[in-house]
C-alpha atoms as a PDB file:
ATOM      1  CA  UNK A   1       3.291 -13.575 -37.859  1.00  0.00           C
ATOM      2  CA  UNK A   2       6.778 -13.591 -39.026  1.00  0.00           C
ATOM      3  CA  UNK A   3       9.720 -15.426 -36.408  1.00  0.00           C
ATOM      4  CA  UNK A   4      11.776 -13.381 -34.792  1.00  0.00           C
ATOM      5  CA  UNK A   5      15.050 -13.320 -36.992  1.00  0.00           C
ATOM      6  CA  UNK A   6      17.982 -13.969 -34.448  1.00  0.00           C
ATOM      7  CA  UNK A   7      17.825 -16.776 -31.816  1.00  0.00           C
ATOM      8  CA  UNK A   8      16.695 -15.190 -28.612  1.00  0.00           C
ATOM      9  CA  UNK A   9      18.939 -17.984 -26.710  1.00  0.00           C
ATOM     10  CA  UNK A  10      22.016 -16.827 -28.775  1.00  0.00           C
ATOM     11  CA  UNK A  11      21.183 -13.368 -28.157  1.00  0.00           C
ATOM     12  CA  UNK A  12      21.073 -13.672 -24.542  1.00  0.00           C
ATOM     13  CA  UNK A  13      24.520 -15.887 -24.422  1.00  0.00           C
ATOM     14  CA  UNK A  14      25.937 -13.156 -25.746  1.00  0.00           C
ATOM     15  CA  UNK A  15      24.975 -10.549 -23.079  1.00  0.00           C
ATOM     16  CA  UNK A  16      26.157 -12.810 -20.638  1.00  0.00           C
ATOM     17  CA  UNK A  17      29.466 -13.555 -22.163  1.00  0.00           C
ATOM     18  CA  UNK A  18      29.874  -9.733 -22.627  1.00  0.00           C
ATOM     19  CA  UNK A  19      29.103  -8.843 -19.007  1.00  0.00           C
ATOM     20  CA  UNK A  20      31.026 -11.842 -17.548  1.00  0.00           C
ATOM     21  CA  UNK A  21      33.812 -11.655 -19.969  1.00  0.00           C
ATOM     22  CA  UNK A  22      34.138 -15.628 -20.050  1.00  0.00           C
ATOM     23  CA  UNK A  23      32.807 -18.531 -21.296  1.00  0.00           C
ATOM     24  CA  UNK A  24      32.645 -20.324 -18.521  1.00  0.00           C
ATOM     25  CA  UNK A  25      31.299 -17.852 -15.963  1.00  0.00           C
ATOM     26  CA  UNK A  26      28.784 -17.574 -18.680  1.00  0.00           C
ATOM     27  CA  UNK A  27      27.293 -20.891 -19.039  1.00  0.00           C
ATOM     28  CA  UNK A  28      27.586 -21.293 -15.031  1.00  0.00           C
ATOM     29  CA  UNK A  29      25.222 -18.526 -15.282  1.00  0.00           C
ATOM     30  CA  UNK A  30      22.700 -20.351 -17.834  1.00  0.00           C
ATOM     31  CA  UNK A  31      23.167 -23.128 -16.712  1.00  0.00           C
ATOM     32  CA  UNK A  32      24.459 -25.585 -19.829  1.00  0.00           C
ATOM     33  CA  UNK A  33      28.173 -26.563 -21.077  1.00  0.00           C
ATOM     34  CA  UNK A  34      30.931 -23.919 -21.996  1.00  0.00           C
ATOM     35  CA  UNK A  35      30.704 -25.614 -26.006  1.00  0.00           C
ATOM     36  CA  UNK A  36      26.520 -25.072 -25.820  1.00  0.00           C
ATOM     37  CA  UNK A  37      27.835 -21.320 -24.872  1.00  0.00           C
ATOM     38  CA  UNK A  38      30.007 -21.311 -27.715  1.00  0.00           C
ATOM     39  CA  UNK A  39      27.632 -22.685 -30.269  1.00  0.00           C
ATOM     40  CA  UNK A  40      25.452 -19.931 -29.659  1.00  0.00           C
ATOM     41  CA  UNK A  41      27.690 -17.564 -30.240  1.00  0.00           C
ATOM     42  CA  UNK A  42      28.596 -18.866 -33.486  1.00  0.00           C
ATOM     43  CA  UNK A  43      25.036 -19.362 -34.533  1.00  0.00           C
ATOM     44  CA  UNK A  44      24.312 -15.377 -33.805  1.00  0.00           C
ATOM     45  CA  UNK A  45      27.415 -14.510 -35.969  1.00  0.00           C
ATOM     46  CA  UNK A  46      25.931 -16.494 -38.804  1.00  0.00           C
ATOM     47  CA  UNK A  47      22.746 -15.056 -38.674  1.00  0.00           C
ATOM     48  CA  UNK A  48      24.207 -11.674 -38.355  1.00  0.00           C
ATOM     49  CA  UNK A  49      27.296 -12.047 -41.034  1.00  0.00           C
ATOM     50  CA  UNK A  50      28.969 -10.624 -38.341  1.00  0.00           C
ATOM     51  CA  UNK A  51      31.963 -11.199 -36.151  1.00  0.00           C
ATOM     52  CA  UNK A  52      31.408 -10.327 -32.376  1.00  0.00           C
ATOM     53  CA  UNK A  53      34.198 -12.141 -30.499  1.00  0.00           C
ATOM     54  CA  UNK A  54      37.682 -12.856 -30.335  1.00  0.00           C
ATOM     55  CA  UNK A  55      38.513 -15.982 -29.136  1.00  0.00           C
ATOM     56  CA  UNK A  56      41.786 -16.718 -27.852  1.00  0.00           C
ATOM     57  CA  UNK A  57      43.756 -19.706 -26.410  1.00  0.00           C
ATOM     58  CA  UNK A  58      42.852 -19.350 -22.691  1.00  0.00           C
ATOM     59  CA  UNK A  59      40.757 -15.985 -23.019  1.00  0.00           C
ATOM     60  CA  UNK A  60      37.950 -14.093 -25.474  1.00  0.00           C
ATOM     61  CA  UNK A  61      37.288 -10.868 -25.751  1.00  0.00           C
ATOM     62  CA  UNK A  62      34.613  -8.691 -28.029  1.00  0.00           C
ATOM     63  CA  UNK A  63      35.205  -7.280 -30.785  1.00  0.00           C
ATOM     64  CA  UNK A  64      34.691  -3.184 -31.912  1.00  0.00           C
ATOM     65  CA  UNK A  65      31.412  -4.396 -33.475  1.00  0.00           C
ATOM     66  CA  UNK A  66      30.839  -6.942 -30.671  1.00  0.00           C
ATOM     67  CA  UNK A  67      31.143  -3.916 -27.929  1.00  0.00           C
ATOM     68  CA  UNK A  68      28.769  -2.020 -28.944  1.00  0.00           C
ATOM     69  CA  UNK A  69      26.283  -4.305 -30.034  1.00  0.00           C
ATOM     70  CA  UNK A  70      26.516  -5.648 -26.459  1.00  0.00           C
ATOM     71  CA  UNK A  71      25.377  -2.016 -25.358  1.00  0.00           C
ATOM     72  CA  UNK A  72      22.645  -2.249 -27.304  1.00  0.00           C
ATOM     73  CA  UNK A  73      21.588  -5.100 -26.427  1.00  0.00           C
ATOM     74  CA  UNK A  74      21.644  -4.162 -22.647  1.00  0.00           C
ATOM     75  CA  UNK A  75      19.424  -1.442 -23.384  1.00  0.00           C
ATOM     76  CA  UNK A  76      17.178  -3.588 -25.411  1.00  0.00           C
ATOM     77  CA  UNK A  77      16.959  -6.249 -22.093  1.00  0.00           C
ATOM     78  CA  UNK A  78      16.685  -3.405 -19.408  1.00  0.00           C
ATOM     79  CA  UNK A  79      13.374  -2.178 -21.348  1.00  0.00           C
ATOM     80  CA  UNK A  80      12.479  -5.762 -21.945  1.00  0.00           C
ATOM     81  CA  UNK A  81      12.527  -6.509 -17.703  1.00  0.00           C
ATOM     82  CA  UNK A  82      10.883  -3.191 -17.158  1.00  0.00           C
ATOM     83  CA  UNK A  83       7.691  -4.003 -19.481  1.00  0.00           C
ATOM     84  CA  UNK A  84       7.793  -7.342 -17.490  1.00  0.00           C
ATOM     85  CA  UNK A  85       8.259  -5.525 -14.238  1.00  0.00           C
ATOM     86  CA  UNK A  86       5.451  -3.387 -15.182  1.00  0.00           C
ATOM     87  CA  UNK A  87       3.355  -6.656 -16.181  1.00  0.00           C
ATOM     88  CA  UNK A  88       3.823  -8.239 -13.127  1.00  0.00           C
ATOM     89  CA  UNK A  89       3.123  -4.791 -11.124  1.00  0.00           C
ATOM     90  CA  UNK A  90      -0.094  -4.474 -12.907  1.00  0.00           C
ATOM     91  CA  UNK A  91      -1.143  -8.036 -12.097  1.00  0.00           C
ATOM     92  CA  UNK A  92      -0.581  -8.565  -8.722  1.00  0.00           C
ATOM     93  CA  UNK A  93      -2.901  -6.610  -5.883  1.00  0.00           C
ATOM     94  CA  UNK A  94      -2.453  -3.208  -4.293  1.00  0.00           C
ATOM     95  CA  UNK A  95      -1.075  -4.349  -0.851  1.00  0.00           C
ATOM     96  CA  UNK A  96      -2.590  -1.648   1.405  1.00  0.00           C
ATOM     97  CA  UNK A  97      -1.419  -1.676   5.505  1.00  0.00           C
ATOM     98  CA  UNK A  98      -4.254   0.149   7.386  1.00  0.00           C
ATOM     99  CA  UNK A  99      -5.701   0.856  10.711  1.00  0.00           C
ATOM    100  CA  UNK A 100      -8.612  -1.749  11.928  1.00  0.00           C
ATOM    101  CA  UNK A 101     -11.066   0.343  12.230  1.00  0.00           C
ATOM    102  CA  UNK A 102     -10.585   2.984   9.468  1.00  0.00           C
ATOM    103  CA  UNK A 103      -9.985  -0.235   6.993  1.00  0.00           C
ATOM    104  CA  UNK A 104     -12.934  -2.194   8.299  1.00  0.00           C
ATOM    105  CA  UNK A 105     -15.087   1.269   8.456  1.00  0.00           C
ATOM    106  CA  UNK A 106     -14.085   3.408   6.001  1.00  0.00           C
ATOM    107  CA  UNK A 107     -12.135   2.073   3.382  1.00  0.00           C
ATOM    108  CA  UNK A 108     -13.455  -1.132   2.609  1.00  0.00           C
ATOM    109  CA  UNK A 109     -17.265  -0.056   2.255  1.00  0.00           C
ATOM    110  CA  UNK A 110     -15.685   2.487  -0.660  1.00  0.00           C
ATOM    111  CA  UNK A 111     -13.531  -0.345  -2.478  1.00  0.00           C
ATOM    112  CA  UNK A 112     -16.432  -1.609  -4.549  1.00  0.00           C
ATOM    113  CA  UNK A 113     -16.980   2.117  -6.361  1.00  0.00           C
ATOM    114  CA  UNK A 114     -12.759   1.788  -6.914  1.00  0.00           C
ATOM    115  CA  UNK A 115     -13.233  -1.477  -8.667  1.00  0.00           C
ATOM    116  CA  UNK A 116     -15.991  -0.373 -10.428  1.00  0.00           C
ATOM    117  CA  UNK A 117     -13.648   2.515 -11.893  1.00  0.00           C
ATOM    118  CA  UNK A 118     -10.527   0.378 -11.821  1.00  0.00           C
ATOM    119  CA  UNK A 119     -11.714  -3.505 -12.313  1.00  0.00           C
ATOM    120  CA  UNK A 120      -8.396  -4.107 -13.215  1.00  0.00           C
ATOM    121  CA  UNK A 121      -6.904  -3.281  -9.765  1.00  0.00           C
ATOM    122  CA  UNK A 122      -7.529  -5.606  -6.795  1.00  0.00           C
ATOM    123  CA  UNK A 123      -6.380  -4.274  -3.574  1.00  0.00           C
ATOM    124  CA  UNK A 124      -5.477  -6.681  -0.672  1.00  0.00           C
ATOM    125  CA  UNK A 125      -6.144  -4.274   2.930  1.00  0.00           C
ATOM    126  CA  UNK A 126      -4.137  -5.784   5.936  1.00  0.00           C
ATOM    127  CA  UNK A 127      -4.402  -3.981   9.203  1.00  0.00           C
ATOM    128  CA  UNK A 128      -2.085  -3.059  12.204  1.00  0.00           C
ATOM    129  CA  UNK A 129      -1.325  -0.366  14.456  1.00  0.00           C
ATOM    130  CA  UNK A 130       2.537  -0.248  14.179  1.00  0.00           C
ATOM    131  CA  UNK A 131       4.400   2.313  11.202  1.00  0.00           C
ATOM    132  CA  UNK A 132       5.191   0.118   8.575  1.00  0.00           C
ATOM    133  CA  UNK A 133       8.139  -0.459   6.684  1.00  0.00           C
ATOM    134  CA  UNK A 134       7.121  -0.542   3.123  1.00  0.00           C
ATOM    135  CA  UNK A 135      10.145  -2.095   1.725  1.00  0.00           C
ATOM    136  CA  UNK A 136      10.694  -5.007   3.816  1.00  0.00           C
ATOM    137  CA  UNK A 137       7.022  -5.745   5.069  1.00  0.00           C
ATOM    138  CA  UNK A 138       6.011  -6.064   1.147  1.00  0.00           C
ATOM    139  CA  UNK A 139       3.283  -3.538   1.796  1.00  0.00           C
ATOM    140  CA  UNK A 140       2.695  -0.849  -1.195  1.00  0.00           C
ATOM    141  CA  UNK A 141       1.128   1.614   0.896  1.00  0.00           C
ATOM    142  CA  UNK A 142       0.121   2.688   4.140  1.00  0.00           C
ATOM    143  CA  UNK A 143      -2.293   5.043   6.095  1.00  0.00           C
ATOM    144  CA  UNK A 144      -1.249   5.713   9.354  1.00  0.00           C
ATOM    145  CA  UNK A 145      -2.405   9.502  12.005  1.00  0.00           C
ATOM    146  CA  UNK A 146       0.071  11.847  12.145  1.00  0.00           C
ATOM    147  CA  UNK A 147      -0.004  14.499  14.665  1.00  0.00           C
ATOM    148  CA  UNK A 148      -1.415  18.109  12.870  1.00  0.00           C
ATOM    149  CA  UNK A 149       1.877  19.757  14.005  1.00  0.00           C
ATOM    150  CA  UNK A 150       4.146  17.125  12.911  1.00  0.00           C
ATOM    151  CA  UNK A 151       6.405  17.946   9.698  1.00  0.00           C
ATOM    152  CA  UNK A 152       4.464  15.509   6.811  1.00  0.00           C
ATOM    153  CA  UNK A 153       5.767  12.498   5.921  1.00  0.00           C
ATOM    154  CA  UNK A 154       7.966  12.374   2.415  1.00  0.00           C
ATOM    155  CA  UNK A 155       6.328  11.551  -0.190  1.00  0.00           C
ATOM    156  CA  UNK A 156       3.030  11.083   1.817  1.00  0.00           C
ATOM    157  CA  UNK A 157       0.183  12.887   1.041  1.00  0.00           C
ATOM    158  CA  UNK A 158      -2.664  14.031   3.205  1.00  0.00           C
ATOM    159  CA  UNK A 159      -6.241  12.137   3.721  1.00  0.00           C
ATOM    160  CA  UNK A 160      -8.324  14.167   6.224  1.00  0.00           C
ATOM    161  CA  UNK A 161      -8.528  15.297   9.987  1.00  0.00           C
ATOM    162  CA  UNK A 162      -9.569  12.520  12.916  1.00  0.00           C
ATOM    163  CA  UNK A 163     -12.675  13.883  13.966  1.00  0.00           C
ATOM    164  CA  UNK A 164     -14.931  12.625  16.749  1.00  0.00           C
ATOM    165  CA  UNK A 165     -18.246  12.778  18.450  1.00  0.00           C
ATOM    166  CA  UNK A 166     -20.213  10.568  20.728  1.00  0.00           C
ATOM    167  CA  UNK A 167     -22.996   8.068  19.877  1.00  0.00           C
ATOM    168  CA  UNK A 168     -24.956   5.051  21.846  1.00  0.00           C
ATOM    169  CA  UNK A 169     -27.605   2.697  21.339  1.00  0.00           C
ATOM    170  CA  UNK A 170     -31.260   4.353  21.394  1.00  0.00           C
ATOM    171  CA  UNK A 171     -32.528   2.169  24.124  1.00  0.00           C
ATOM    172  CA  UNK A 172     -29.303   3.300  26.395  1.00  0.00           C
ATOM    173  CA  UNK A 173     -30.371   6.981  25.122  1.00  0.00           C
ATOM    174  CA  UNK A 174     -33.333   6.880  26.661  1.00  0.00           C
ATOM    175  CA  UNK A 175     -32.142   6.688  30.245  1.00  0.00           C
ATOM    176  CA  UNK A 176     -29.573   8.887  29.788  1.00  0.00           C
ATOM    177  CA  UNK A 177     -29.879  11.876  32.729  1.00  0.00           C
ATOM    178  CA  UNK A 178     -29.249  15.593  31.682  1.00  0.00           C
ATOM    179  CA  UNK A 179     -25.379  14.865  32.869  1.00  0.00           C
ATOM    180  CA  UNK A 180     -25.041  11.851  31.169  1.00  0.00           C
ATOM    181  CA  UNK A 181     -20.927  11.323  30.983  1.00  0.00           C
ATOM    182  CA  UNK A 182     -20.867  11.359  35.192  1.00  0.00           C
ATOM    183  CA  UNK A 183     -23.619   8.683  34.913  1.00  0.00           C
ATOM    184  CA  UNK A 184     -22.622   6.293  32.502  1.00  0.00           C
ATOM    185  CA  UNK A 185     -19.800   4.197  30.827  1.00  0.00           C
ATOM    186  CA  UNK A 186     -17.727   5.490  28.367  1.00  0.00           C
ATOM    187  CA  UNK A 187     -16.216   3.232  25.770  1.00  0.00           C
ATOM    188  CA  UNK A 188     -13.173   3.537  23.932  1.00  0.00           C
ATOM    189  CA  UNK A 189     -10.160   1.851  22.612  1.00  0.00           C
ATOM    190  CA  UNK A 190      -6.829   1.850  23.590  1.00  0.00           C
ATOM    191  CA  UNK A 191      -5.441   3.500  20.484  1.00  0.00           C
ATOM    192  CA  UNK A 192      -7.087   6.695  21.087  1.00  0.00           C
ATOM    193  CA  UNK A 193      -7.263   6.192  24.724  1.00  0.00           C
ATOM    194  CA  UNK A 194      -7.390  10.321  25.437  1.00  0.00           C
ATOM    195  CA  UNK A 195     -10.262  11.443  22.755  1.00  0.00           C
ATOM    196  CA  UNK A 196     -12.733  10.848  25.516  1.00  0.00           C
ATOM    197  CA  UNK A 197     -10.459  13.170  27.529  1.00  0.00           C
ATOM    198  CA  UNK A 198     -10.595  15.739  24.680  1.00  0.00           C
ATOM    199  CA  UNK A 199     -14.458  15.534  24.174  1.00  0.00           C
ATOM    200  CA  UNK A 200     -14.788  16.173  27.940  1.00  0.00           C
ATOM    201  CA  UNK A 201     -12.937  19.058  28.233  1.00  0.00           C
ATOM    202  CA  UNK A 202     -14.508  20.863  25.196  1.00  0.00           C
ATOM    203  CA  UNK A 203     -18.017  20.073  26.697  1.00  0.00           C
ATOM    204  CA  UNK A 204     -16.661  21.328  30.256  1.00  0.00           C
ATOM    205  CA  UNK A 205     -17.997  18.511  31.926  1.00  0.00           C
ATOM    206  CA  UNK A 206     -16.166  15.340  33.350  1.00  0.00           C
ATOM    207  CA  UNK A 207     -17.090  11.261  33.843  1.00  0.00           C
ATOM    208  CA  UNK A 208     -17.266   9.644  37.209  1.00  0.00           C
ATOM    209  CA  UNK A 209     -14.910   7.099  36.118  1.00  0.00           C
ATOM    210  CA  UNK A 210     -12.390   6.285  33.549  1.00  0.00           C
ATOM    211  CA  UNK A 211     -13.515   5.264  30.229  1.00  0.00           C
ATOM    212  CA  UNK A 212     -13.565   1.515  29.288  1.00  0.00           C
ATOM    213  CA  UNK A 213     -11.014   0.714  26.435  1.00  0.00           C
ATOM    214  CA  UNK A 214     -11.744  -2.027  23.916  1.00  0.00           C
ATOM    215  CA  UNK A 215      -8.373  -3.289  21.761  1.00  0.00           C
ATOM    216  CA  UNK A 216      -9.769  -1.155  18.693  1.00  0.00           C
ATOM    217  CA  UNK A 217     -12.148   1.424  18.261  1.00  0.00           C
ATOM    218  CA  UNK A 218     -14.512  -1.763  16.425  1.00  0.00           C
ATOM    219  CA  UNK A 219     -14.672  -3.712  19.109  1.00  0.00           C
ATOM    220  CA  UNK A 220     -15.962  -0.491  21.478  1.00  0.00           C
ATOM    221  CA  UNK A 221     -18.081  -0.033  18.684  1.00  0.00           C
ATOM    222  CA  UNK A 222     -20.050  -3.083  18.792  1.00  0.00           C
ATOM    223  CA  UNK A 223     -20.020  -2.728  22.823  1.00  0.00           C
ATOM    224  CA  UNK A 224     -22.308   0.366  21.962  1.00  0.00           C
ATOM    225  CA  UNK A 225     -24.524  -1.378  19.661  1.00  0.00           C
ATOM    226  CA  UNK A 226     -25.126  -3.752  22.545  1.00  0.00           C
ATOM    227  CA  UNK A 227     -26.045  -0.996  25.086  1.00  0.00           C
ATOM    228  CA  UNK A 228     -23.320  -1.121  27.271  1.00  0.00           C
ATOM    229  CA  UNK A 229     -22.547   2.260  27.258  1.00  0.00           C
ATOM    230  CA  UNK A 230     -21.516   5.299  25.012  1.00  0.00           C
ATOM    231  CA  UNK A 231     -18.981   5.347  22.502  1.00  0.00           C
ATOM    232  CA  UNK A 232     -16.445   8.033  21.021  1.00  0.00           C
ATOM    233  CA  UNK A 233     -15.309   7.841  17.569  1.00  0.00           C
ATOM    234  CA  UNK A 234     -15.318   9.546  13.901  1.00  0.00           C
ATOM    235  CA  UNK A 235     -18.869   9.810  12.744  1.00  0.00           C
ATOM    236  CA  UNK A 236     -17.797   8.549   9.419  1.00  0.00           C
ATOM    237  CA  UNK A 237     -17.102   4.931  11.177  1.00  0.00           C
ATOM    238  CA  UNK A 238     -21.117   4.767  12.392  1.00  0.00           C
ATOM    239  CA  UNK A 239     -22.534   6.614   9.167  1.00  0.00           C
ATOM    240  CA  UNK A 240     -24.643   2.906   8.256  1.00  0.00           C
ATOM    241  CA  UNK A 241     -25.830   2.596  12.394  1.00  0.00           C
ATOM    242  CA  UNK A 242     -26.911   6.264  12.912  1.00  0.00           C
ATOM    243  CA  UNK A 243     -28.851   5.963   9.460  1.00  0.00           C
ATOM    244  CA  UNK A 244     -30.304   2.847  10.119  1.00  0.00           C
ATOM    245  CA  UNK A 245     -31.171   4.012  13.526  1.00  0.00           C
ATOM    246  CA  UNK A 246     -28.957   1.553  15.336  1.00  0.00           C
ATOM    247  CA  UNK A 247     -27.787   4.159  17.198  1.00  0.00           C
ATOM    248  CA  UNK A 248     -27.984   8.287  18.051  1.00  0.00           C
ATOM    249  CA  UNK A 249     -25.543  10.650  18.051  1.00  0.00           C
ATOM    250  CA  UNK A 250     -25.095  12.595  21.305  1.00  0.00           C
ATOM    251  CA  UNK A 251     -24.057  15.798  19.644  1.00  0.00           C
ATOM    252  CA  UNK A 252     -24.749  17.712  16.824  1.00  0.00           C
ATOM    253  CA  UNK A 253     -20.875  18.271  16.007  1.00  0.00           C
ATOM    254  CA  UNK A 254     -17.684  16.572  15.930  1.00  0.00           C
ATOM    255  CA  UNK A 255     -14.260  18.066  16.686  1.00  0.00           C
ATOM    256  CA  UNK A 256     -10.753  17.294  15.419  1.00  0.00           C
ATOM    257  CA  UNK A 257      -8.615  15.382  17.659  1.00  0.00           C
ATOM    258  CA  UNK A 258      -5.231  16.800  16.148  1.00  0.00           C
ATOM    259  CA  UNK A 259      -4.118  13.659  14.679  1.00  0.00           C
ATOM    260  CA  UNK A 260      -4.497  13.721  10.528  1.00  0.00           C
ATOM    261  CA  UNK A 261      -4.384  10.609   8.532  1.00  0.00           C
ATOM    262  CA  UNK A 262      -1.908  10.543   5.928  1.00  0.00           C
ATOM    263  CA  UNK A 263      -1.132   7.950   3.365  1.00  0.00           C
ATOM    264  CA  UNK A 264       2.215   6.522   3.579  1.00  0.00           C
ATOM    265  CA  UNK A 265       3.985   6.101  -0.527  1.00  0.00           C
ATOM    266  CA  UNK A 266       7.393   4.376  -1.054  1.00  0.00           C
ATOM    267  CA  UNK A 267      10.032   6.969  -2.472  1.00  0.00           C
ATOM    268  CA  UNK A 268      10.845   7.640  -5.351  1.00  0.00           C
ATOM    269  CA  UNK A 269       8.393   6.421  -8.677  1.00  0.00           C
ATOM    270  CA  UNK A 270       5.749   4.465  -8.128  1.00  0.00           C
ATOM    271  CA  UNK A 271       3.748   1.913 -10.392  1.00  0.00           C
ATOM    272  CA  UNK A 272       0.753   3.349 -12.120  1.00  0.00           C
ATOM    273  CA  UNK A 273      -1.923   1.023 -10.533  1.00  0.00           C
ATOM    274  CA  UNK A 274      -0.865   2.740  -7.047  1.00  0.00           C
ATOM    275  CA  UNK A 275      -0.531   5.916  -8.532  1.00  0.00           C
ATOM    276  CA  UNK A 276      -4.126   5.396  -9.418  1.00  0.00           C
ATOM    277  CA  UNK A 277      -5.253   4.148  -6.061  1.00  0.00           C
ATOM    278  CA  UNK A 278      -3.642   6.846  -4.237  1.00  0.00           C
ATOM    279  CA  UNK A 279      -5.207   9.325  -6.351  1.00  0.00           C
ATOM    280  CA  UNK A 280      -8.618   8.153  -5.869  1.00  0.00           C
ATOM    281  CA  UNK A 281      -7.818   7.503  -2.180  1.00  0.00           C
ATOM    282  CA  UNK A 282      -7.155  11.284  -1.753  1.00  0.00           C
ATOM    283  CA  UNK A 283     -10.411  12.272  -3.847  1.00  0.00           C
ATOM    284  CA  UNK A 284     -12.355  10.072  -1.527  1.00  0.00           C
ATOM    285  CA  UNK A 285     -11.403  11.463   1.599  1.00  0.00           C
ATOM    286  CA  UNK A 286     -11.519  15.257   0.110  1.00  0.00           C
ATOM    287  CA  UNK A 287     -14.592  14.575  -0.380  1.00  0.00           C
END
């Protein structure tokens, strides 16, 4: 492969001399001596048989030629930092801020088939229950509910409808009386501390006593799987324990809550690896 013709080094003096307008502020800003600056500058005019500055007693300036070679080469460094950019954006992982439960439950048992279509995109799920702020939490995306009613976020784009329906271990099953919700404990989490609210007044019935709420809808989860009593939440999150038996559902539907989850983008362009992500995210919940 042939060498570049023109010094790189002397190339990028020049830039910097052209934006800063002085040798000095110029090799403050890279960092060697004002005559290192200078040599540089003389070494691209040789190679380029070409004049580019003036110099004066106490000043230098550029000259015709100079000017709008400088232009040039600003264009030529601005596409240069966005392949890097775009390098660097490829490289690093998705950073994706979440929900507990719908991460732990939902997302991450579909992130091996996105790998498998995209193994050159990691994604890196964190989880809280707070909005995020993209920009200065370093996060790339988020999904957070948003009331049905609510105007939808910018740029956001919808996922699919919080849906719910009750489930519980078979052996607690078993006992259960005809009336089971005045009879026995009702588990929750304090997220969605009203869907158990919701599900009772859609079944007209009501519970002898408030429902127990876990931190997240995982933890009341696993309080279920142990017996303890009944929980409410999205029969996607309990596909693997109904299948495997682990436990029943209590009713043969589900009903929306209200609440949809969307998928929070930054504005304006985004990279193509989240482009990507976001595109299969919103297949995968379509679906």
């Amino acid at each position: 492969m042939n060498r570049f013709p023109l010094p790189l080094e002397s190339l990028w003096a020049f830039r910097v001399v052209a934006e800063t307008g002085s040798l000095t502020a110029a090799a403050a800003a890279l960092g060697v001596t004002q005559p290192a600056v200078s040599k540089r500058l003389r070494d691209l005019e040789t190679a380029l048989d070409c004049s580019l500055v003036r110099r004066g007693v106490n000043a230098i300036g550029l000259t015709k030629a100079g000017v709008r070679f400088a232009e040039e080469l600003q264009a030529g460094f601005a596409q240069i930092q966005s392949a890097v950019d775009h390098l660097q954006a490829q490289s690093a992982p998705l950073r994706i801020r979440a929900y507990t439960t719908w991460a732990l439950r939902w997302l991450i048992p579909r992130l091996p088939r996105f790998h498998a279509a995209h193994p050159g995109i990691d994604v890196e799920v964190s989880t809280s229950t707070a909005i995020v702020d993209l920009a200065r939490e370093g996060v790339d995306a988020a999904v957070h509910t948003v009331p049905a009613g609510a105007p939808p976020p910018f740029g956001g784009r919808r996922l699919q409808a919080v849906m719910i329906s009750p489930f519980a271990a078979p052996s607690l099953v078993k006992g259960l009386p005809g009336g089971w919700p005045s009879a026995t404990r009702l588990l929750g989490s304090k997220v969605r501390a009203g869907d158990w609210d919701l599900w009772l007044r859609h079944a007209g019935t009501a519970a002898s006593q408030p429902p127990l709420l876990f931190e997240s809808t995982t933890l009341a989860i696993q309080a279920a799987l142990e017996g303890l009593g009944i929980v409410i939440c999205s029969p996607s999150f309990v596909r693997e324990e109904v299948e495997s038996g682990k436990l029943v559902a209590l009713s043969e539907i589900s009903i929306p809550t209200g609440d949809l989850y969307w998928l929070f983008l930054p504005t304006g362009r985004t990279g193509e690896a989240l482009s990507i992500f976001a595109d299969w995210l919103t297949r995968e919940a379509q679906e």
